[in-house]
PDB file of N, CA and C in Angstrom:
ATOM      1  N   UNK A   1      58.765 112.259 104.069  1.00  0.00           N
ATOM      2  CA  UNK A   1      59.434 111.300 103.221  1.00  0.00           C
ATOM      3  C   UNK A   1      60.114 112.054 102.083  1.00  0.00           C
ATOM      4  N   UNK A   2      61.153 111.630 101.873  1.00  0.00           N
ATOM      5  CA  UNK A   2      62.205 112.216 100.968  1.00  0.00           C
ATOM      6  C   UNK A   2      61.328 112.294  99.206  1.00  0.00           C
ATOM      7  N   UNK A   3      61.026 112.770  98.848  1.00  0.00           N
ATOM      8  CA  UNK A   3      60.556 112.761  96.998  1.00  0.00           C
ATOM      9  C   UNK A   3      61.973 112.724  96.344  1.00  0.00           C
ATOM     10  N   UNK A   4      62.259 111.510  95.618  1.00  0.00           N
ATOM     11  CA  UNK A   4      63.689 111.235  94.875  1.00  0.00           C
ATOM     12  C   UNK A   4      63.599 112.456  94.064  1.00  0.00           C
ATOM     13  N   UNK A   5      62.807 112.588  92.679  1.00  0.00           N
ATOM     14  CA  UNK A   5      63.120 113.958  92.159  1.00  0.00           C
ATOM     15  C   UNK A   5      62.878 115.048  93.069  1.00  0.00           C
ATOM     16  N   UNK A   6      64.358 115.714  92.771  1.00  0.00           N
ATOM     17  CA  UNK A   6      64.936 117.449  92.794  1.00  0.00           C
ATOM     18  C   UNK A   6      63.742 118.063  92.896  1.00  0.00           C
ATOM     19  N   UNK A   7      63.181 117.956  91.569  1.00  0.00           N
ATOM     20  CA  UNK A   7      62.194 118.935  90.884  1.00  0.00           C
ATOM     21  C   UNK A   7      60.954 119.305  91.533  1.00  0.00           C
ATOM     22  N   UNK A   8      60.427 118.253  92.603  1.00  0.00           N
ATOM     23  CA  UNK A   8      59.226 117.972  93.250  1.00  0.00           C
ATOM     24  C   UNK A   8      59.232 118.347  94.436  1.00  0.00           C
ATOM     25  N   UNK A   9      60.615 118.449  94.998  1.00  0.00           N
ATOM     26  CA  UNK A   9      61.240 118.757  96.518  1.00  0.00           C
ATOM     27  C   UNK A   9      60.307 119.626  97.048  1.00  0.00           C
ATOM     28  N   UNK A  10      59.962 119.871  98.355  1.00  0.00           N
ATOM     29  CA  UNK A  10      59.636 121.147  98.640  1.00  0.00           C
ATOM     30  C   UNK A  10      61.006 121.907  99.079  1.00  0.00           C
ATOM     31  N   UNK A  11      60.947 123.068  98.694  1.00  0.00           N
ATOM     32  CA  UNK A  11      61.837 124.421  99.288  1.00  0.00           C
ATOM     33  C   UNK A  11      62.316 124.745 100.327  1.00  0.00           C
ATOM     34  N   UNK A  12      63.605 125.326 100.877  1.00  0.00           N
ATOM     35  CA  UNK A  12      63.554 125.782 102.278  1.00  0.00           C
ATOM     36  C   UNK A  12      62.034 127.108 102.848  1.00  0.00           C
ATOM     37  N   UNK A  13      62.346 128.258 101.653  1.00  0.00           N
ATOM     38  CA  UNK A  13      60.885 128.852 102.233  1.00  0.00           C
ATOM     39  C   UNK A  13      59.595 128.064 102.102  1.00  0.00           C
ATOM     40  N   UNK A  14      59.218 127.199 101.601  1.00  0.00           N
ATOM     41  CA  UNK A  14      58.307 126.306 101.839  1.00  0.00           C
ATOM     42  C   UNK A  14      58.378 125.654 102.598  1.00  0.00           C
ATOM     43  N   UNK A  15      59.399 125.430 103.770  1.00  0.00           N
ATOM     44  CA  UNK A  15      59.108 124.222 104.675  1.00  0.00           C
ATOM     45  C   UNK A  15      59.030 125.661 105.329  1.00  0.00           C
ATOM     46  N   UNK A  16      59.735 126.491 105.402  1.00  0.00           N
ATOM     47  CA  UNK A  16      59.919 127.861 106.617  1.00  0.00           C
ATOM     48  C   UNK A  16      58.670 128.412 106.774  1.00  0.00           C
ATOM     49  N   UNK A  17      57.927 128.550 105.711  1.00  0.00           N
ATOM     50  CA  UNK A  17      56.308 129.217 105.551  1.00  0.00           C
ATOM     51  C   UNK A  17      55.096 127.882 105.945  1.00  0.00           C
ATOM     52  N   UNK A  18      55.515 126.626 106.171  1.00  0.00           N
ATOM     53  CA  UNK A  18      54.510 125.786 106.867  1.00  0.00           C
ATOM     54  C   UNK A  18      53.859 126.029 107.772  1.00  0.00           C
ATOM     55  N   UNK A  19      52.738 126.262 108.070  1.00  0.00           N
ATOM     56  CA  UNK A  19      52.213 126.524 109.053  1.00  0.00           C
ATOM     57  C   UNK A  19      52.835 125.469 110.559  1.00  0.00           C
ATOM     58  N   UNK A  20      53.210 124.362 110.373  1.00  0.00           N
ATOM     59  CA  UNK A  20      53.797 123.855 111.372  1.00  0.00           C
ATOM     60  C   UNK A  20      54.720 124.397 111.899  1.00  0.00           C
ATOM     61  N   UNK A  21      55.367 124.231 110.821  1.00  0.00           N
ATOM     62  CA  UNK A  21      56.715 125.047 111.363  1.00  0.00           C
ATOM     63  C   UNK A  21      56.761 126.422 112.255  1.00  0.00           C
ATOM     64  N   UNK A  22      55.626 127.588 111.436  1.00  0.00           N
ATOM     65  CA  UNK A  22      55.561 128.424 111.713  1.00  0.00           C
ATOM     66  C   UNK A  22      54.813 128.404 113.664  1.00  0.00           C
ATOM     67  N   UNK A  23      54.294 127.382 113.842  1.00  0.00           N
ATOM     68  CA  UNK A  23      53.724 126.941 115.264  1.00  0.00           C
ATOM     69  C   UNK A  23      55.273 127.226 116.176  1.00  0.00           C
ATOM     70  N   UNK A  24      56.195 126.569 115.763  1.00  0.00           N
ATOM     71  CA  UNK A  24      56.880 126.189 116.589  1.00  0.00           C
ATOM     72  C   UNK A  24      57.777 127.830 117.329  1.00  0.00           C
ATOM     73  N   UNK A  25      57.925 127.513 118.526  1.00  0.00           N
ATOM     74  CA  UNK A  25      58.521 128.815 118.901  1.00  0.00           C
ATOM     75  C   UNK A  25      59.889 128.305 119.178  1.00  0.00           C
ATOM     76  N   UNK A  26      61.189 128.859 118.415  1.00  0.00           N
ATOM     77  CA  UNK A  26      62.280 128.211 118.182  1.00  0.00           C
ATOM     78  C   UNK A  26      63.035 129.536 118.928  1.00  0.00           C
ATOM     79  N   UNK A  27      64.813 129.468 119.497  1.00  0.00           N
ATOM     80  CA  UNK A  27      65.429 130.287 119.809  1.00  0.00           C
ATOM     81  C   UNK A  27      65.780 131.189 118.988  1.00  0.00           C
ATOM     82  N   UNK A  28      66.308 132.254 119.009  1.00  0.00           N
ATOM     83  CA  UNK A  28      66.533 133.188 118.094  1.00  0.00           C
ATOM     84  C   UNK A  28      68.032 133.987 118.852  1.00  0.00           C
ATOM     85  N   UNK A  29      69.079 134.328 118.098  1.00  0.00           N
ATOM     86  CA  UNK A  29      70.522 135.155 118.528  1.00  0.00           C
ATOM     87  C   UNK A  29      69.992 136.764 118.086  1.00  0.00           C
ATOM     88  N   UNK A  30      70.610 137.219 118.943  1.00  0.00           N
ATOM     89  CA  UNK A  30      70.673 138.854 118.964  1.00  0.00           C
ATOM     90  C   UNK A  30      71.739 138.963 119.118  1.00  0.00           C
ATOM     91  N   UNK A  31      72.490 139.773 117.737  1.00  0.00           N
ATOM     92  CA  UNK A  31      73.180 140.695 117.437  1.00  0.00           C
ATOM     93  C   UNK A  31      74.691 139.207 116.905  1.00  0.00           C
ATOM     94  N   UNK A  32      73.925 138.561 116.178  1.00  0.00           N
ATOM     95  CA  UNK A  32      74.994 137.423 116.162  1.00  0.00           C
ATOM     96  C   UNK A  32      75.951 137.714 115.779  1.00  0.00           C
ATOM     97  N   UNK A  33      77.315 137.274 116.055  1.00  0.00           N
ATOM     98  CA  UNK A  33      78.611 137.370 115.665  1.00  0.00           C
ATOM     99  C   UNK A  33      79.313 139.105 116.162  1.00  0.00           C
ATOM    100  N   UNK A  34      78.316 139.149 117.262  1.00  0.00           N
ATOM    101  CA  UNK A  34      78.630 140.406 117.735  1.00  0.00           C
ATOM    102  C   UNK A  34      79.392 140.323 119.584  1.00  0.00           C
ATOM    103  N   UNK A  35      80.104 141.307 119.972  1.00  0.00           N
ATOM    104  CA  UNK A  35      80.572 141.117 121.310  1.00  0.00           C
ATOM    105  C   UNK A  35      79.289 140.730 121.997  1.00  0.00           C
ATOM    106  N   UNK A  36      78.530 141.443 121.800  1.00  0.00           N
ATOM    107  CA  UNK A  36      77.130 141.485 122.978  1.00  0.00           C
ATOM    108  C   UNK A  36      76.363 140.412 122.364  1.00  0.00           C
ATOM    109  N   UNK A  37      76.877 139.223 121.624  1.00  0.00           N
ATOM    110  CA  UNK A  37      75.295 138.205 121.020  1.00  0.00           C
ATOM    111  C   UNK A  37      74.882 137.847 122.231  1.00  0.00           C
ATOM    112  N   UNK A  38      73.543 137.190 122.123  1.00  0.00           N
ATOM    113  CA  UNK A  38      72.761 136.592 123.275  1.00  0.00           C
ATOM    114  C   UNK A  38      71.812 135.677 122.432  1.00  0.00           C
ATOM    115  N   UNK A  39      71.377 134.585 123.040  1.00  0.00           N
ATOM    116  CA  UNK A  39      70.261 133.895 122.906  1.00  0.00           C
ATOM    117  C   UNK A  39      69.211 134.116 123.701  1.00  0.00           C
ATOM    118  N   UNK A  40      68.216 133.901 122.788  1.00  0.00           N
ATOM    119  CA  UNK A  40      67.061 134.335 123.317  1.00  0.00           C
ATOM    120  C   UNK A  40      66.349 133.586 123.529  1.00  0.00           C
ATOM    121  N   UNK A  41      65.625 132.152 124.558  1.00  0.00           N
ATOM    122  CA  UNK A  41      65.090 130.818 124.217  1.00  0.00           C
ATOM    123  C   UNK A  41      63.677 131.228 124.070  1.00  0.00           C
ATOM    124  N   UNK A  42      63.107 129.841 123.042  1.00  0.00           N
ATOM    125  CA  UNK A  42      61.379 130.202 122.311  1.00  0.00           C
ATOM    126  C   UNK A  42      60.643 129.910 123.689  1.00  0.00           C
ATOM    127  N   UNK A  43      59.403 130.287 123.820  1.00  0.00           N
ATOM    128  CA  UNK A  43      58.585 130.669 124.706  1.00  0.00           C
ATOM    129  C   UNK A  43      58.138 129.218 125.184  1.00  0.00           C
ATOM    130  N   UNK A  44      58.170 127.812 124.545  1.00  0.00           N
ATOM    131  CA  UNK A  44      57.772 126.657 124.595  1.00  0.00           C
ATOM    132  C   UNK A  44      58.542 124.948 124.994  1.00  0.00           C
ATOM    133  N   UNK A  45      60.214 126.105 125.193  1.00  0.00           N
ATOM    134  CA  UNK A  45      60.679 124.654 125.082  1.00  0.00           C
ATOM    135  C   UNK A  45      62.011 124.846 126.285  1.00  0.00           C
ATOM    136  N   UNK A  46      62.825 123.546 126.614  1.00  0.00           N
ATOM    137  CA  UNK A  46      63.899 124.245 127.256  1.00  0.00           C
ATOM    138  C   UNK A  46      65.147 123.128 126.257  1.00  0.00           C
ATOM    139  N   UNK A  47      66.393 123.482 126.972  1.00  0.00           N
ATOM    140  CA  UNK A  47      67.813 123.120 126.519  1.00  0.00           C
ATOM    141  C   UNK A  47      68.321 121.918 127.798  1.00  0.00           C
ATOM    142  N   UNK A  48      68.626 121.008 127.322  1.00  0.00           N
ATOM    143  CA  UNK A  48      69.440 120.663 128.396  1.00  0.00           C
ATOM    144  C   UNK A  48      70.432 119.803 127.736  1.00  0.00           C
ATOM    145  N   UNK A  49      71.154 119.875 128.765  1.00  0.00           N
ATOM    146  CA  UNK A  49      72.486 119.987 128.645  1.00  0.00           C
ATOM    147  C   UNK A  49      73.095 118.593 129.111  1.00  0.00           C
ATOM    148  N   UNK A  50      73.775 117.465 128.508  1.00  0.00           N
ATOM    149  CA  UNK A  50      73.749 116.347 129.245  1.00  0.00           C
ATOM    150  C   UNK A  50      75.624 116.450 129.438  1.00  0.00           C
ATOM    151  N   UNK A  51      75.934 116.325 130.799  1.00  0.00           N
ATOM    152  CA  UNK A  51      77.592 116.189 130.994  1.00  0.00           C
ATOM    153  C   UNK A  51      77.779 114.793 130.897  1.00  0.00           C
ATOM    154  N   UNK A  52      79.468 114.764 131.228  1.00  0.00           N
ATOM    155  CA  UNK A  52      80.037 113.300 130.925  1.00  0.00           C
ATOM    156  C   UNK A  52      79.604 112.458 132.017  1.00  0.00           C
ATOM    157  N   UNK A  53      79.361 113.688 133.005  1.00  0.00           N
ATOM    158  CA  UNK A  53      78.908 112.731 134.510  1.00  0.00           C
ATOM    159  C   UNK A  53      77.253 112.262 134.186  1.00  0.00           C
ATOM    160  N   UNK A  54      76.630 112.864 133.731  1.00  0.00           N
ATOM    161  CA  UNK A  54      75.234 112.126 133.242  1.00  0.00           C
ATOM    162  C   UNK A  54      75.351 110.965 132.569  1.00  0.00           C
ATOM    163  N   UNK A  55      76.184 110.891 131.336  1.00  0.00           N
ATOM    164  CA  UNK A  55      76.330 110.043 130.455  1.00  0.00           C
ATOM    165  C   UNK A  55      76.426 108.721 131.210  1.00  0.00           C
ATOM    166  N   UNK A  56      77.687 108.788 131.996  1.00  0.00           N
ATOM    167  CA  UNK A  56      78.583 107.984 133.207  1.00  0.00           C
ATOM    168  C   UNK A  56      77.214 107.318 133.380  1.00  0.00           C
ATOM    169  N   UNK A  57      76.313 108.486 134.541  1.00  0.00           N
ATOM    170  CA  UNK A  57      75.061 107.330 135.040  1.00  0.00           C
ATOM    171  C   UNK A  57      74.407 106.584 134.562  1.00  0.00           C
ATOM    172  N   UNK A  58      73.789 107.290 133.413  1.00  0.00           N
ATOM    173  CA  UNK A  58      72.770 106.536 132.052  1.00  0.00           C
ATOM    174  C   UNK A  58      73.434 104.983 131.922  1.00  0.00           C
ATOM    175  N   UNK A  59      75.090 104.642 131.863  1.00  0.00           N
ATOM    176  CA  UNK A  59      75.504 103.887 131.905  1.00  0.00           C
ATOM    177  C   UNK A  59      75.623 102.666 132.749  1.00  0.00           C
ATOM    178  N   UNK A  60      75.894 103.115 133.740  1.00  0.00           N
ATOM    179  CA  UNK A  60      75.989 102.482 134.660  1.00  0.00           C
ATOM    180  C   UNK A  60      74.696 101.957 135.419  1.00  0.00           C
ATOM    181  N   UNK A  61      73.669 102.735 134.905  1.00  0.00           N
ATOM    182  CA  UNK A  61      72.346 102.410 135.414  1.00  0.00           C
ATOM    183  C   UNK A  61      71.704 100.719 134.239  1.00  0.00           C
ATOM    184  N   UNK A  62      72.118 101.510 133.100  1.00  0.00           N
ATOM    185  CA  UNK A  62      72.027 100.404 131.743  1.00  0.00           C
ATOM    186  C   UNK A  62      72.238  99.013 132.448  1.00  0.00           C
ATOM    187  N   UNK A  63      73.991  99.360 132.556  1.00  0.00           N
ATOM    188  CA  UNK A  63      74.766  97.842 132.973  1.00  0.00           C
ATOM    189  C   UNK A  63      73.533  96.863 134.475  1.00  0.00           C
ATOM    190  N   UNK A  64      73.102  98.404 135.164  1.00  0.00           N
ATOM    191  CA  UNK A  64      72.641  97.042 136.321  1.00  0.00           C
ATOM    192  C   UNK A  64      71.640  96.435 136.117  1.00  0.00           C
ATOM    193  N   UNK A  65      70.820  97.634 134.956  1.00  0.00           N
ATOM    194  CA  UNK A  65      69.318  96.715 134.464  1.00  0.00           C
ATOM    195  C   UNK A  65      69.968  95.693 134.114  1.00  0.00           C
ATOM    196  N   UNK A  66      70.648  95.376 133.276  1.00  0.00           N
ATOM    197  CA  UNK A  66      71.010  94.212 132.399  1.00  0.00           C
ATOM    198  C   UNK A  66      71.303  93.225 133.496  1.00  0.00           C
ATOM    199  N   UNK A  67      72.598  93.249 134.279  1.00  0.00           N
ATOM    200  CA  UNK A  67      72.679  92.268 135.566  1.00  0.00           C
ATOM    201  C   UNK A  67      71.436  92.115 135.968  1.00  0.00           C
ATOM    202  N   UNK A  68      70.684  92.650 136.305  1.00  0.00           N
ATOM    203  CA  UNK A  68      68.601  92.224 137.166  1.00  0.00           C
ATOM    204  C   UNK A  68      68.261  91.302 136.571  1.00  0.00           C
ATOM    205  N   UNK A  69      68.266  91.560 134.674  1.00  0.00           N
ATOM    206  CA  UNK A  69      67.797  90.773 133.982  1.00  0.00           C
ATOM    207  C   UNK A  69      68.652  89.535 133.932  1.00  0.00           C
ATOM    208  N   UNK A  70      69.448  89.633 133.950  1.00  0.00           N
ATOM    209  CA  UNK A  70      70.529  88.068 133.602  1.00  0.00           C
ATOM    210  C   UNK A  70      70.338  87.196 134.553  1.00  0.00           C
ATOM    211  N   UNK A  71      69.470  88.035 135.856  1.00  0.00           N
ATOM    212  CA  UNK A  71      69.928  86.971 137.409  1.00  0.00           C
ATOM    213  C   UNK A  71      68.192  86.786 137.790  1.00  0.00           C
ATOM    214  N   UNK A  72      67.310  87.381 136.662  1.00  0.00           N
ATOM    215  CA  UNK A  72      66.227  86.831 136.427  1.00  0.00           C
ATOM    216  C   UNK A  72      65.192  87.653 137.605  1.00  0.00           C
ATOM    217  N   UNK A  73      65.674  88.838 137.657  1.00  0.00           N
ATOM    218  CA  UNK A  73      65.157  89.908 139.130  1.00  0.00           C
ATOM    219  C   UNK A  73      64.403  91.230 138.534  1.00  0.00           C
ATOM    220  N   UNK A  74      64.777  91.662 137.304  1.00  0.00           N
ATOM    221  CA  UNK A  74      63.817  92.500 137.025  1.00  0.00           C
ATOM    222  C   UNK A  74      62.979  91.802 135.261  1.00  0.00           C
TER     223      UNK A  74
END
C-alpha cells in the first residue's frame, strides 16, 4: 500500500534488499547495449509471448462462451 508521505516511503535499495525480493530469481542482460548482449532467463520462471493470432483466439473463444450463455447451454 502506497504511504502518502514522501518521507515514510520505503526506498528503491530497500525494496531491492527485501528479502522477498531478493527470493525472486529475475532475468539478467549480459553485456547490455553491447553487439553481443544476451539475456539470461532466472532459474524459476518462463516468458511467453502472446501473438495477434493468440489474442484472435482468446477472442473468439470469449464471444462463443457468451453465445452458450445467452442460449442458456453453458
Amino acid at each position: 500500500m502506497l504511504i502518502l508521505d514522501p518521507k515514510k516511503r520505503y526506498l528503491m535499495p530497500d525494496v531491492v534488499n527485501d528479502p522477498f525480493m531478493q527470493s525472486i530469481k529475475n532475468c539478467t542482460v549480459i553485456n547490455l547495449h553491447q553487439p553481443d548482449e544476451q539475456s539470461v532467463p532466472g532459474d524459476d520462471h518462463q516468458h511467453h509471448l502472446v501473438s495477434e493470432q493468440d489474442l484472435k483466439k482468446i477472442s473468439q473463444e470469449k464471444d462463443r462462451v457468451k453465445r452458450l450463455k445467452e442460449a442458456g447451454i453453458a
